[in-house]
C-alpha atoms as a PDB file:
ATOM      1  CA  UNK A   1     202.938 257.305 293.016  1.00  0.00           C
ATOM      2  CA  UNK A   2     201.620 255.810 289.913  1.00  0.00           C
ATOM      3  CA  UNK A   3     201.791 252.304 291.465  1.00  0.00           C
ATOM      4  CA  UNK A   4     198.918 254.059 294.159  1.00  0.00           C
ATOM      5  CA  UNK A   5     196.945 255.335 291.273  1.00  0.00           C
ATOM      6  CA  UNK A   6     196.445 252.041 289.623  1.00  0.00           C
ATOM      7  CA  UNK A   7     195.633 250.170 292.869  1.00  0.00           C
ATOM      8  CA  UNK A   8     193.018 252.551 293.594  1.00  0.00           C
ATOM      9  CA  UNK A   9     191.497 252.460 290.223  1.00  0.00           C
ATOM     10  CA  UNK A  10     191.598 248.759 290.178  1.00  0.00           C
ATOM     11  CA  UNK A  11     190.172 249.121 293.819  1.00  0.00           C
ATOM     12  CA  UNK A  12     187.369 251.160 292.312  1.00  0.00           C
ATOM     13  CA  UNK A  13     186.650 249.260 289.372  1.00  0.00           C
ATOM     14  CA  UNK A  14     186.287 246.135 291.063  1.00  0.00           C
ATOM     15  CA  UNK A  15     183.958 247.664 293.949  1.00  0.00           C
ATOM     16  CA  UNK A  16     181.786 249.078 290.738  1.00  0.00           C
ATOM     17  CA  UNK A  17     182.205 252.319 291.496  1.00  0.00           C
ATOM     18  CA  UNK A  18     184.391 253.225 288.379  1.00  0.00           C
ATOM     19  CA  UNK A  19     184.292 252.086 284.801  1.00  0.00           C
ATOM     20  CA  UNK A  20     182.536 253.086 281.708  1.00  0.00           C
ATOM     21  CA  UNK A  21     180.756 250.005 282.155  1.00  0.00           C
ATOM     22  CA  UNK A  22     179.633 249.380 285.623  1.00  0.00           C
ATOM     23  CA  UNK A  23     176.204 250.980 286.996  1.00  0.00           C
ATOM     24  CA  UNK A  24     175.724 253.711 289.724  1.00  0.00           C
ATOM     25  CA  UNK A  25     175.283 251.950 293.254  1.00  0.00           C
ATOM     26  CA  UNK A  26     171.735 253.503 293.437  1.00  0.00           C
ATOM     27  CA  UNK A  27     170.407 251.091 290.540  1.00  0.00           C
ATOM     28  CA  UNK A  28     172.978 248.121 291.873  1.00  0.00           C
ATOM     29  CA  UNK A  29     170.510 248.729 294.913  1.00  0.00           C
ATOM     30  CA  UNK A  30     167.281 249.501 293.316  1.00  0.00           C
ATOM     31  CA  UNK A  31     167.080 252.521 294.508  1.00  0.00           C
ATOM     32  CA  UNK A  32     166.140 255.868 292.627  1.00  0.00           C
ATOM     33  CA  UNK A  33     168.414 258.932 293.068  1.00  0.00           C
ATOM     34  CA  UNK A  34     167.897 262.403 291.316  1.00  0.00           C
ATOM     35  CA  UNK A  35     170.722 265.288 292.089  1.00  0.00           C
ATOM     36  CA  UNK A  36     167.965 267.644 293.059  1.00  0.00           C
ATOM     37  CA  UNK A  37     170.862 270.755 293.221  1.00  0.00           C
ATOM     38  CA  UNK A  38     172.030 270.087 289.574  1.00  0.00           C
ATOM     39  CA  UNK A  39     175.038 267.944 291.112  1.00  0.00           C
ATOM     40  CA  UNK A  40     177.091 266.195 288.333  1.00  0.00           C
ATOM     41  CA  UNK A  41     177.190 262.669 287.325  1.00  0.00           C
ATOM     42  CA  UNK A  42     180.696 262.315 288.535  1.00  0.00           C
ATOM     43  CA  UNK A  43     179.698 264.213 291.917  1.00  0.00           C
ATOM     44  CA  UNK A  44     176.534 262.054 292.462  1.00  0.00           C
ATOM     45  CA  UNK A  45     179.011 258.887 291.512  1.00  0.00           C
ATOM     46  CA  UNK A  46     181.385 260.036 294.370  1.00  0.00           C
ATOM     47  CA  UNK A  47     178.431 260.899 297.199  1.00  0.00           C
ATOM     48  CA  UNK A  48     176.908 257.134 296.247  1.00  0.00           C
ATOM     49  CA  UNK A  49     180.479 255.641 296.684  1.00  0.00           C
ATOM     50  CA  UNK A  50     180.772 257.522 299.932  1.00  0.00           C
ATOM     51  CA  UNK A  51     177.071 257.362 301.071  1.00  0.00           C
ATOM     52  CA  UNK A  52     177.422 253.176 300.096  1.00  0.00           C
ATOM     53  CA  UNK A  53     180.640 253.310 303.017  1.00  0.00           C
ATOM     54  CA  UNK A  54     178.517 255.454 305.188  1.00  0.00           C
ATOM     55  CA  UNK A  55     175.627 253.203 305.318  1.00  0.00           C
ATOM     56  CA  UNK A  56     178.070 249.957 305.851  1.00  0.00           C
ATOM     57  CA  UNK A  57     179.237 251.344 308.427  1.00  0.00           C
ATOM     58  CA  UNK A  58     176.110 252.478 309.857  1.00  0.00           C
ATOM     59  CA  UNK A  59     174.061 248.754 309.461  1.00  0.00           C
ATOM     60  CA  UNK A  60     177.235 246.404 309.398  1.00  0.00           C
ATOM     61  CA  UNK A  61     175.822 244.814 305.998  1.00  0.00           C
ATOM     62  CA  UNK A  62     177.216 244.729 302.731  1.00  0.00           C
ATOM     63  CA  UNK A  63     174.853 243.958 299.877  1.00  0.00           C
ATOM     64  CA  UNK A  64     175.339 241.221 297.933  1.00  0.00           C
ATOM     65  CA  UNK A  65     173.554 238.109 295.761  1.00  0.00           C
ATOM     66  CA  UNK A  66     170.891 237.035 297.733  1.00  0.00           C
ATOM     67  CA  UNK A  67     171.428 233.769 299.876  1.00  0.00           C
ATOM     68  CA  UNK A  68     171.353 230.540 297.937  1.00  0.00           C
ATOM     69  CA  UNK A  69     168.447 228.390 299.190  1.00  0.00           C
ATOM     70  CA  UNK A  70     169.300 225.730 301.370  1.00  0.00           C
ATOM     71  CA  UNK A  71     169.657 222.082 299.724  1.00  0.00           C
ATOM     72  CA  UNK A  72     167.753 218.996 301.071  1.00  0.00           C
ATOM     73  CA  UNK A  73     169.743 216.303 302.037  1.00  0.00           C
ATOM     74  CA  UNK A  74     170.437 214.161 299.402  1.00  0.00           C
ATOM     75  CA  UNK A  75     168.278 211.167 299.230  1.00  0.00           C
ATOM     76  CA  UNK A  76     169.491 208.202 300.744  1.00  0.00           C
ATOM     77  CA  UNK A  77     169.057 204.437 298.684  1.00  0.00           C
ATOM     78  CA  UNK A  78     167.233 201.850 300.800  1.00  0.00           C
ATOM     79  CA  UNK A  79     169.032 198.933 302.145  1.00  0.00           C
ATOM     80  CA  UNK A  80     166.153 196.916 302.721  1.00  0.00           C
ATOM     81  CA  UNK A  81     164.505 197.356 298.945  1.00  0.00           C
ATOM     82  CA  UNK A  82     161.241 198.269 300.711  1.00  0.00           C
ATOM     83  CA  UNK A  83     158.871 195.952 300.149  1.00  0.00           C
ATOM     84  CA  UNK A  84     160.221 193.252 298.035  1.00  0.00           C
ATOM     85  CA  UNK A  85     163.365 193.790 299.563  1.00  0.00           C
ATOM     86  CA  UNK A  86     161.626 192.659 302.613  1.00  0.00           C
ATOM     87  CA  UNK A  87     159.826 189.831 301.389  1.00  0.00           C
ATOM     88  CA  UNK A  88     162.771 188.134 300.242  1.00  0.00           C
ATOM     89  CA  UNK A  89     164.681 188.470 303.527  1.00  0.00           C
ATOM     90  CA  UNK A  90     161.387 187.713 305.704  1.00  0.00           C
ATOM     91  CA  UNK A  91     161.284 184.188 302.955  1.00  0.00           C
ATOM     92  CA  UNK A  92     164.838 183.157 303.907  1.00  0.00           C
ATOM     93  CA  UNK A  93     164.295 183.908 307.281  1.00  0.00           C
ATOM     94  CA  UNK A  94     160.691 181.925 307.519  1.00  0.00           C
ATOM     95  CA  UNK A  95     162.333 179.098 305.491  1.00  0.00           C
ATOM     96  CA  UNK A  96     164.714 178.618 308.180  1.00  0.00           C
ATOM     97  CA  UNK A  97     162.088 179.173 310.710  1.00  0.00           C
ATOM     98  CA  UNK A  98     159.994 176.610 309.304  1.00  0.00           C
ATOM     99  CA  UNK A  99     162.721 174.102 308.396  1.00  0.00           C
ATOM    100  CA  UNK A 100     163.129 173.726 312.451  1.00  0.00           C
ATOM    101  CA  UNK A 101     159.371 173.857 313.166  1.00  0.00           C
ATOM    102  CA  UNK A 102     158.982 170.838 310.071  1.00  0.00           C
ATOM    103  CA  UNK A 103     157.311 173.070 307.582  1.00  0.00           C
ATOM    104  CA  UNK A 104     159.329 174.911 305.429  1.00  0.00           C
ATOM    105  CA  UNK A 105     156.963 176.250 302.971  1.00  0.00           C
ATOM    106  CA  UNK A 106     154.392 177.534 305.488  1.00  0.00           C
ATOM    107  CA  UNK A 107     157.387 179.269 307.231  1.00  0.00           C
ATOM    108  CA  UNK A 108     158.486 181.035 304.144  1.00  0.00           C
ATOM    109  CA  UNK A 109     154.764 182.529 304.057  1.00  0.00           C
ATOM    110  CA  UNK A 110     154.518 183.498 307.098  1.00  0.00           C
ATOM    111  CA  UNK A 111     157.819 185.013 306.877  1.00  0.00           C
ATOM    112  CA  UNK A 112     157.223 186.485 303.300  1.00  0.00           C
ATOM    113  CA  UNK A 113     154.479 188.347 304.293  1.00  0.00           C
ATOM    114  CA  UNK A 114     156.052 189.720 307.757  1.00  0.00           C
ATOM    115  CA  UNK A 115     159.414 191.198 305.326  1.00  0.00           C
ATOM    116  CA  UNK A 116     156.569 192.571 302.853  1.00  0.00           C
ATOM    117  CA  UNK A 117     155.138 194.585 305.493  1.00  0.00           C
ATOM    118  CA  UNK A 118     158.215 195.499 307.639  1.00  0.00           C
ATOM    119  CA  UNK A 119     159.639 196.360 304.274  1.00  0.00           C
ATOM    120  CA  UNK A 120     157.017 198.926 303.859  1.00  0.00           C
ATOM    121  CA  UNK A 121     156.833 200.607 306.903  1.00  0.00           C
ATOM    122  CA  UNK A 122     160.716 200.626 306.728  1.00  0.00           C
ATOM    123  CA  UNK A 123     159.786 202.593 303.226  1.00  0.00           C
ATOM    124  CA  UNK A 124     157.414 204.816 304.247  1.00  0.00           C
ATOM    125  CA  UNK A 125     159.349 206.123 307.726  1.00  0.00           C
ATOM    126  CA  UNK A 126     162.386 206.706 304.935  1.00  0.00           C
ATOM    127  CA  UNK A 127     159.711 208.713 302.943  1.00  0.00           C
ATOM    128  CA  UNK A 128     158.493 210.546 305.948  1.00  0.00           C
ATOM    129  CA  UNK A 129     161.725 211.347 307.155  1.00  0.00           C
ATOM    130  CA  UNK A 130     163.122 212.830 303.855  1.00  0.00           C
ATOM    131  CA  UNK A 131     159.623 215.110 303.190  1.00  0.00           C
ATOM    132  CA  UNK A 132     161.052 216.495 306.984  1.00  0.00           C
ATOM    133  CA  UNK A 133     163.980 217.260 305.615  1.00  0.00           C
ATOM    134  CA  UNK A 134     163.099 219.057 302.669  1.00  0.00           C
ATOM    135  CA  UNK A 135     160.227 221.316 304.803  1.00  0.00           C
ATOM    136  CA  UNK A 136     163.096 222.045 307.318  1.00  0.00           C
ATOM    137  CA  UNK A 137     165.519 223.436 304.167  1.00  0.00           C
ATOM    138  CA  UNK A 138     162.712 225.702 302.659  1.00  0.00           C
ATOM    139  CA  UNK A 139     161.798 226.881 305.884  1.00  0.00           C
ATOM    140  CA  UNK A 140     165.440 227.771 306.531  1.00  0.00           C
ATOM    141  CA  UNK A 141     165.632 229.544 303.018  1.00  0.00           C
ATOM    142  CA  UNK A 142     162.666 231.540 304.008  1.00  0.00           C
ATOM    143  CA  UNK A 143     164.275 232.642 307.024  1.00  0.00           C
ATOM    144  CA  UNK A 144     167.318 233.533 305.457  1.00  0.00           C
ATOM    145  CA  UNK A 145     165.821 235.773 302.570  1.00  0.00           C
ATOM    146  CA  UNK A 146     163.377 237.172 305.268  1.00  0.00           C
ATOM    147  CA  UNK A 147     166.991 237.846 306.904  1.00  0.00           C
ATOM    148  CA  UNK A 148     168.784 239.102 304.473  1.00  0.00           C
ATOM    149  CA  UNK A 149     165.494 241.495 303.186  1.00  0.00           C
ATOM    150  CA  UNK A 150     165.505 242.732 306.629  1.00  0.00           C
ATOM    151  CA  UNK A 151     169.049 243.690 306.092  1.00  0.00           C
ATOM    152  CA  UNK A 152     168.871 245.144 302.585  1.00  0.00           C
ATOM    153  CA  UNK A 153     166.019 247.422 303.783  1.00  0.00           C
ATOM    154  CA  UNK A 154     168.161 248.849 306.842  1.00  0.00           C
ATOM    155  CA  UNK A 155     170.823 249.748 304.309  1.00  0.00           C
ATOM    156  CA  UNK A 156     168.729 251.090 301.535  1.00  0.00           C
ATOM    157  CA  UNK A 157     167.303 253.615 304.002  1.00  0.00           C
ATOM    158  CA  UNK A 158     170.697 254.301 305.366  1.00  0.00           C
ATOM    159  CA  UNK A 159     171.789 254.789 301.934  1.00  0.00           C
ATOM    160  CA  UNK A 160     168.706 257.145 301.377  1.00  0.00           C
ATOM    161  CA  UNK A 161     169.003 259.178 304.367  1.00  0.00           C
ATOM    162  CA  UNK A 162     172.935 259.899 303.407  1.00  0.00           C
ATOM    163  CA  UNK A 163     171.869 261.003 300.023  1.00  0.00           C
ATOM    164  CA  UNK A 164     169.213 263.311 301.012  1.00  0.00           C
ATOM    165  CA  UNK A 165     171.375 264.941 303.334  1.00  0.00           C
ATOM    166  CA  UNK A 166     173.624 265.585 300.403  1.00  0.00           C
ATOM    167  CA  UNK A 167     170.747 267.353 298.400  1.00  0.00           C
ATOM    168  CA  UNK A 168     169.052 264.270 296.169  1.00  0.00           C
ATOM    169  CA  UNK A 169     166.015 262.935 296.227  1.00  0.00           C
ATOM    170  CA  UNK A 170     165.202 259.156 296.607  1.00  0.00           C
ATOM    171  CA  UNK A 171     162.675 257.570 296.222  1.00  0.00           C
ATOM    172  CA  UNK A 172     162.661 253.712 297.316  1.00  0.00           C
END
């Protein structure tokens, strides 16, 4: 028997409901309750706990933290070294080029200046791509809180309507 008692204070301290420390569910939810028939502080505790179960019931949400924004991907280091990067390959390459054609030093030009500019665009697309990537994880954060404040609303007022049926007033 005493083994049950201590679960189900543990049980009740840990869902905040108990505790000379924890706060009613009403201000855990922002919400503003007065026991408009004199109820007790205990009593009010109690119809919150079972007014909290009610309205979990009722929505299929539980309130909680809400969600964590969503991370762009992490940014990826360039293979190419952009512009320089290609300028350096498109000189080895236009060396080579140039070496067959019988000018060597004209072909690293050429192929200098082809790497500086395919090194760039390669830069820029890597640029573009990544500025995608972070617009698509804020606009999936909005969407989530715009979620999950949908949610919280549909309990609050579930929450609300159980309490005023118990004699309280709340005010939202």
């Amino acid at each position: 028997m005493n083994g049950r008692i201590l679960i189900v204070t543990l049980g009740l301290m840990a869902s905040g409901i108990a505790g000379a420390d924890t706060q009613p569910i009403s201000q855990g939810l922002n919400v503003m309750v007065y026991p408009a028939k004199n109820q007790t502080s205990s009593k009010q505790a109690a119809d919150e706990h079972d007014c909290y179960n009610w309205a979990q019931g009722q929505t299929g949400f539980t309130p909680g933290p809400p969600p964590a924004p969503a991370s762009p991907p992490p940014q990826q280091a360039s293979s190419g070294g952009g512009a320089a990067g290609g300028a350096v390959k498109g000189a080895v390459a236009g060396v080579a080029i140039g070496a067959v054609a019988g000018d060597a030093g004209k072909g690293a030009a050429i192929g200098a200046t082809t790497g500086v500019l395919a090194g760039a665009h390669r830069a820029r697309k890597a640029q573009e791509q990544q500025a995608a990537q972070a617009q698509q994880a804020q606009q999936t954060t909005a969407t989530n809180q715009a979620a999950y404040n949908e949610h919280l609303g549909t309990f609050k007022k579930a929450f609300g309507v159980c309490m005023q049926g118990r004699n309280y007033t709340v005010s939202q």
